[in-house]
Structure formats: structure tokens, C-alpha cells
C-alpha atoms as a PDB file:
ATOM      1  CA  UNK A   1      25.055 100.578 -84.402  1.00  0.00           C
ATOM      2  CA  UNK A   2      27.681 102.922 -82.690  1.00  0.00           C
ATOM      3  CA  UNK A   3      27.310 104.990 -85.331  1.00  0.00           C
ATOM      4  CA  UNK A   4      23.641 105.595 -84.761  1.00  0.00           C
ATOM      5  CA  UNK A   5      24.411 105.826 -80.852  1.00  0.00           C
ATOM      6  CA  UNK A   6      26.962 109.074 -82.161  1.00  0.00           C
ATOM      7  CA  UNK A   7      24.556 110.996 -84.465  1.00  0.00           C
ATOM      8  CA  UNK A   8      21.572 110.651 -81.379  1.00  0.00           C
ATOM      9  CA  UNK A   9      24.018 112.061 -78.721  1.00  0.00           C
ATOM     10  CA  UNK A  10      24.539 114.892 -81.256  1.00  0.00           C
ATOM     11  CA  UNK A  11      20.933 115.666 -81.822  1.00  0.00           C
ATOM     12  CA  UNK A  12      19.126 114.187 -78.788  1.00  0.00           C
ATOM     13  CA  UNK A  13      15.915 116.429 -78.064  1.00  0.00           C
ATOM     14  CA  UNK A  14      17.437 118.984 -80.642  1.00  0.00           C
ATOM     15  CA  UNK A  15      16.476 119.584 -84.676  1.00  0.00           C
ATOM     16  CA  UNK A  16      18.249 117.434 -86.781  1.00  0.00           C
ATOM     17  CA  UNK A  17      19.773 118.792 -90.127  1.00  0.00           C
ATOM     18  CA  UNK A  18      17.862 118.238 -93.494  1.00  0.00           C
ATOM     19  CA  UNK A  19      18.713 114.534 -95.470  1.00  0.00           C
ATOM     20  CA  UNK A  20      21.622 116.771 -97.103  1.00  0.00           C
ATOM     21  CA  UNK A  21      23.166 117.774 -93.663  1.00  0.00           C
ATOM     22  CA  UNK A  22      22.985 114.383 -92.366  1.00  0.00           C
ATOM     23  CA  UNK A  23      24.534 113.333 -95.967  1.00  0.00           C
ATOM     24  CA  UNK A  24      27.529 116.209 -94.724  1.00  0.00           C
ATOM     25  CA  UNK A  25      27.909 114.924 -91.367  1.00  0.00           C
ATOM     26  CA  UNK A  26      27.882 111.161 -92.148  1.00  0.00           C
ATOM     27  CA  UNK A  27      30.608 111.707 -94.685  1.00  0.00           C
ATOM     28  CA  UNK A  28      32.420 114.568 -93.245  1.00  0.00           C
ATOM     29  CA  UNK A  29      32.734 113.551 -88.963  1.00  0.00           C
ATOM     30  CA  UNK A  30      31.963 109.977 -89.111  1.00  0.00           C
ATOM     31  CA  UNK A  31      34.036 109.307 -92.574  1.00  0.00           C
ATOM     32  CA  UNK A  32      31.327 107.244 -94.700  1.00  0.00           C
ATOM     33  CA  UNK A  33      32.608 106.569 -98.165  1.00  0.00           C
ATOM     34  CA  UNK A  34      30.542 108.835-100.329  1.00  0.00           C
ATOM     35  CA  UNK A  35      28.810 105.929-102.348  1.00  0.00           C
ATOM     36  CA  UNK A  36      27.401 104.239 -98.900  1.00  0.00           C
ATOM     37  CA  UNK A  37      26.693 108.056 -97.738  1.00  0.00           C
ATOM     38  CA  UNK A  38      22.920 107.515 -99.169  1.00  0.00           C
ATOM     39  CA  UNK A  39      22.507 104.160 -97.524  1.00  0.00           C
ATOM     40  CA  UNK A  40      23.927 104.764 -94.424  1.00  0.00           C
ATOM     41  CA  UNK A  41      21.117 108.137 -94.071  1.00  0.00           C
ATOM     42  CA  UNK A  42      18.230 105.928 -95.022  1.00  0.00           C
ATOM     43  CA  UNK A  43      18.758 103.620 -92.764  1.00  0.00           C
ATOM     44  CA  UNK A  44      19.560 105.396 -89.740  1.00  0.00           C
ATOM     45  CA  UNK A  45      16.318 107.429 -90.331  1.00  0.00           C
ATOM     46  CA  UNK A  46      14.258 104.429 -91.134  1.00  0.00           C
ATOM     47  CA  UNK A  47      15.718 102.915 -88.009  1.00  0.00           C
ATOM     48  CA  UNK A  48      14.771 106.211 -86.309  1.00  0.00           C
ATOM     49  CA  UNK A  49      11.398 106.020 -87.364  1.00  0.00           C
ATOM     50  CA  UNK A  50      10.942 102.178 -86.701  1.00  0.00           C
ATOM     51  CA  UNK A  51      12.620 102.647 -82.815  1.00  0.00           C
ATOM     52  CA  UNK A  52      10.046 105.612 -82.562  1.00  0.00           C
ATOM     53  CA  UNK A  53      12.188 107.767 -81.876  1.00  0.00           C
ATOM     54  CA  UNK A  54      10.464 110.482 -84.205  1.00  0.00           C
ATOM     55  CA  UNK A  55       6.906 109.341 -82.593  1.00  0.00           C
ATOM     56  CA  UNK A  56       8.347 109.782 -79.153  1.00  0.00           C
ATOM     57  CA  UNK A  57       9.194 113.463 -80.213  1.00  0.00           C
ATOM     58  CA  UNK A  58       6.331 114.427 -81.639  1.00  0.00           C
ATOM     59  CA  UNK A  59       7.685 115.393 -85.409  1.00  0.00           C
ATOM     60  CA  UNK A  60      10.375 113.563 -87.783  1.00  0.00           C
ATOM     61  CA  UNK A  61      13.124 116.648 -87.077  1.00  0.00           C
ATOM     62  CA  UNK A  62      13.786 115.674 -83.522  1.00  0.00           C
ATOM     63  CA  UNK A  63      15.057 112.745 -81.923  1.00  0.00           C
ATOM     64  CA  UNK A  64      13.884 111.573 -78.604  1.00  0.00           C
ATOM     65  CA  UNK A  65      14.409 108.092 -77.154  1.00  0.00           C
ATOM     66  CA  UNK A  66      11.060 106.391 -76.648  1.00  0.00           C
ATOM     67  CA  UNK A  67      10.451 104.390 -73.397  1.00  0.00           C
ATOM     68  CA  UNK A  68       8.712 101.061 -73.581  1.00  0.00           C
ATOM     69  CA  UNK A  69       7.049 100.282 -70.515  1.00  0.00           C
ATOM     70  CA  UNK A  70       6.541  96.805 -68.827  1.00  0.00           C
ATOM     71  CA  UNK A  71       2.918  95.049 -69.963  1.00  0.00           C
ATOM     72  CA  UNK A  72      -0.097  96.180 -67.920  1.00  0.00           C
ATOM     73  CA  UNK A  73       1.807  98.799 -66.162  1.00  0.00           C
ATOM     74  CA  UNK A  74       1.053 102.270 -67.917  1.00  0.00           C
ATOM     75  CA  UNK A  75       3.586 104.953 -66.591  1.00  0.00           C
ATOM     76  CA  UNK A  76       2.426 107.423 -63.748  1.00  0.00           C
ATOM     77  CA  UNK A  77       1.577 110.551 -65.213  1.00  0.00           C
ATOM     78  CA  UNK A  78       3.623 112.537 -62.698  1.00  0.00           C
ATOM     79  CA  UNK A  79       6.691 110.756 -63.608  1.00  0.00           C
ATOM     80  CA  UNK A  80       9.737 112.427 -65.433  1.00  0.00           C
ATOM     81  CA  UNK A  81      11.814 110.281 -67.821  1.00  0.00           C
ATOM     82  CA  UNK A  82      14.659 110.956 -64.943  1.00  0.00           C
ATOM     83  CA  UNK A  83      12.314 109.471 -62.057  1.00  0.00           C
ATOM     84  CA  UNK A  84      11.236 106.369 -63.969  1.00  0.00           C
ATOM     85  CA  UNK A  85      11.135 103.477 -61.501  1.00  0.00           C
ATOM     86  CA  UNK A  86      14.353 100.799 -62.188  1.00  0.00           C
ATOM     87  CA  UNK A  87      12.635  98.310 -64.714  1.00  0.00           C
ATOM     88  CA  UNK A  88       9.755 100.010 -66.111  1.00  0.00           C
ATOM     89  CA  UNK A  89      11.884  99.257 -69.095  1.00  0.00           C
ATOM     90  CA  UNK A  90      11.234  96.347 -70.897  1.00  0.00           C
ATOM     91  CA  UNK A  91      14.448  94.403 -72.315  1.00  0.00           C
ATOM     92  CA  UNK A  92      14.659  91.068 -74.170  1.00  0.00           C
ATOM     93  CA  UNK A  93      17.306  89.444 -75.464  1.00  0.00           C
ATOM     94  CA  UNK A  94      17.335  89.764 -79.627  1.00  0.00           C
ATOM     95  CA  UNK A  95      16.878  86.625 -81.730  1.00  0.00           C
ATOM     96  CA  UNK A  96      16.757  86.673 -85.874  1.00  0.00           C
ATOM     97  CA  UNK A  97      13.161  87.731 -85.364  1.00  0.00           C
ATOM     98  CA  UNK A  98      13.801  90.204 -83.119  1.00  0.00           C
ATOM     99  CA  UNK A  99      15.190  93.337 -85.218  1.00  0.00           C
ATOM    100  CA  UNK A 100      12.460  96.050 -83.876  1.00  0.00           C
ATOM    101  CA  UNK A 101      12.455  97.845 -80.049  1.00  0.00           C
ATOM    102  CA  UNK A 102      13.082  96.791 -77.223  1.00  0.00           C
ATOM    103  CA  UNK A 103      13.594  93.256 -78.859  1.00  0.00           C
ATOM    104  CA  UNK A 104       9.776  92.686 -79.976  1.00  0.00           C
ATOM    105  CA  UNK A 105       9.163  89.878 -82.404  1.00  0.00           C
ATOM    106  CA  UNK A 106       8.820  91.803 -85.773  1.00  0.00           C
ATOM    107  CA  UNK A 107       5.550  89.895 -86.885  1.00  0.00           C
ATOM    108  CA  UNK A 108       4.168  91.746 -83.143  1.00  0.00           C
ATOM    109  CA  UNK A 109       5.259  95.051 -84.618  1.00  0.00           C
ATOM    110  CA  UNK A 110       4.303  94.335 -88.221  1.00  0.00           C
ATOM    111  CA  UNK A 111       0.766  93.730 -86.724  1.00  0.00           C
ATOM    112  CA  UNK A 112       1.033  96.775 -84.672  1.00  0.00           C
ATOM    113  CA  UNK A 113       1.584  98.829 -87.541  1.00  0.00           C
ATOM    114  CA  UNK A 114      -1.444  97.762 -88.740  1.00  0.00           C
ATOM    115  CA  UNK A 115      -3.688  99.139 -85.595  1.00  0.00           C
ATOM    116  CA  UNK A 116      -6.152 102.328 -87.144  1.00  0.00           C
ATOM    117  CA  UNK A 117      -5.687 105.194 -85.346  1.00  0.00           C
ATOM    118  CA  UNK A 118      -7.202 105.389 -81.859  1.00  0.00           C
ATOM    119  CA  UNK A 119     -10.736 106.781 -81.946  1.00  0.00           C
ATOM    120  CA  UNK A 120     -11.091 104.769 -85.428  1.00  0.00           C
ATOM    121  CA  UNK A 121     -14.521 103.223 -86.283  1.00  0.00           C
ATOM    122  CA  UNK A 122     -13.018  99.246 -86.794  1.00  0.00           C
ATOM    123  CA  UNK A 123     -15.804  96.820 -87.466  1.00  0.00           C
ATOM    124  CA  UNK A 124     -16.322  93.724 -85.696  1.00  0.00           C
ATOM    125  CA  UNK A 125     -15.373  91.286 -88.496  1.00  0.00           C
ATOM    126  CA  UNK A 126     -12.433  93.471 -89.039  1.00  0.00           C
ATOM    127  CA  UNK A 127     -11.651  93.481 -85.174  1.00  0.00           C
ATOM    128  CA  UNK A 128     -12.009  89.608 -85.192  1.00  0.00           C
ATOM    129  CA  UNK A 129      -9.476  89.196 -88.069  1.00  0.00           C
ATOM    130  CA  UNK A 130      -6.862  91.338 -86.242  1.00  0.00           C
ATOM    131  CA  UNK A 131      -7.345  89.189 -83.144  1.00  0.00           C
ATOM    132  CA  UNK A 132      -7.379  85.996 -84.712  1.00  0.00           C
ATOM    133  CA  UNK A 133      -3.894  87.300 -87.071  1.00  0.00           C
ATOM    134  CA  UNK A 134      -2.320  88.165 -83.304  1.00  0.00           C
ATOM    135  CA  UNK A 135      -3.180  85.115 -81.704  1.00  0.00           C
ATOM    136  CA  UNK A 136      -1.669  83.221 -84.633  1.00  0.00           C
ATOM    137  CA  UNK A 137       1.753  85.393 -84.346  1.00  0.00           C
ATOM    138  CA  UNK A 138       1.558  84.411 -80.635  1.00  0.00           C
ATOM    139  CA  UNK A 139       1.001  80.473 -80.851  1.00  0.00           C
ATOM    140  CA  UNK A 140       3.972  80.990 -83.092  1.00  0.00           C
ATOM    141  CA  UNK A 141       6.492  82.868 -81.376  1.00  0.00           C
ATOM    142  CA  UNK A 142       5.794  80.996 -78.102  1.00  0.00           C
ATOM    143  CA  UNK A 143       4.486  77.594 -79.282  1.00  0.00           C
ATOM    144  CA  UNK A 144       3.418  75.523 -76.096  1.00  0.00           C
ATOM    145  CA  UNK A 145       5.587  72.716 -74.500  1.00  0.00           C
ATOM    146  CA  UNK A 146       3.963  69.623 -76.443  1.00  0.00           C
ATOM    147  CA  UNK A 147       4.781  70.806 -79.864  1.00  0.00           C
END
């Protein structure tokens, strides 16, 4: 949303204002109606949140843009976000199901989302469920040719 793209060029790697600034600034610079100022301020920071944009900075008053890397390939430590190889970014083109970063199937980051914290104690039947419940989402999104 080009408005989204506006407010993170503002406040890229800086603090952003409290809800009630953002209210300001949505209705004041970017010229919300009033009665869709609300809205318009929970979604951009739910979308913030969702993109991990808040994650990627470390606290939810700073927005930073989070890089996905390609599978397998963790990034080298001594790389900068400005020295990043060319496509150690991972794009896919969106579908309906496709609504969360980098174009990842939403049931993928639902399940994600559902990952304890590293360093949890998970139990094996637990474990098993979350495998079996990731498999499924897989055979789904990417059911095999004879289907």
C-alpha cells in the first residue's frame, strides 16, 4: 500500500510517534478522512507487525525492513544489509493465500506463529502434531501432479 511505503520512508530505522501521532500524521500529511483515521493506524501497524518489521528492529517503536533469506541458506554473519548477495531475497508471486511476507502461504505463517520460543521444552507428541499439521498445509498448497 503506497501509503504504508510513505510512513516507512519517514520512520525507517527511526522511533515512530505514539498511536496518537500516527493518528496526526495519517490525517494531517497523507489526508485520511478522520472516521477511517483509526482503521487506517491499525492496520498499518498490524501489517507492521505481521511483515516483521517490528521483530526485525528489535522493539514495536522502530521500523526496520526484515530480510527473508532463500531456504537452507542462512546469511553470512559478516554481511551488511548493503552487501547482501543479489537473490538472497526470496520473492514469490502473491495468490489469495498469499497475504503475509515475502508472499508465504498464510496457513505456513499461521503455523509459524505457533512455533514456542527457541530453547522451549516441546514434547514429542506435541512435536509430532506440529509436523504432521505442516505436512498437511504442504500436501495442500502444493498438491502432487496426479490429484
Amino acid at each position: 500500500m503506497e501509503l504504508f511505503s510513505k510512513v516507512y520512508e519517514q520512520f525507517k530505522g527511526g522511533s515512530l510517534p505514539p498511536e496518537s501521532g500516527l493518528k496526526n500524521l495519517f490525517q494531517q500529511t497523507y489526508k485520511i478522512l478522520p472516521d477511517r483515521v483509526p482503521q487506517a493506524v491499525r492496520v498499518f501497524l498490524s501489517s507492521a507487525e505481521q511483515a516483521g518489521f517490528f521483530r526485525a528492529a528489535g522493539d514495536k517503536s522502530r521500523l526496520v525492513k526484515p530480510t527473508v533469506h532463500s531456504a537452507g541458506k542462512a546469511p553470512s554473519p559478516e554481511l551488511t544489509k548493503k552487501d547482501e548477495p543479489a537473490g538472497a531475497v526470496l520473492e514469490r508471486p502473491r495468490t489469495h493465500a498469499t497475504d503475509g511476507a515475502a508472499g508465504v502461504h498464510t496457513a505456513i505463517i499461521g503455523l509459524l506463529r505457533d512455533l514456542p520460543p527457541p530453547g522451549t521444552n516441546w514434547s514429542p507428541k506435541k512435536k509430532q502434531r506440529f509436523l504432521d499439521a505442516f505436512k498437511a498445509a504442504i500436501d495442500h498448497i502444493y498438491p502432487e501432479d496426479d490429484e
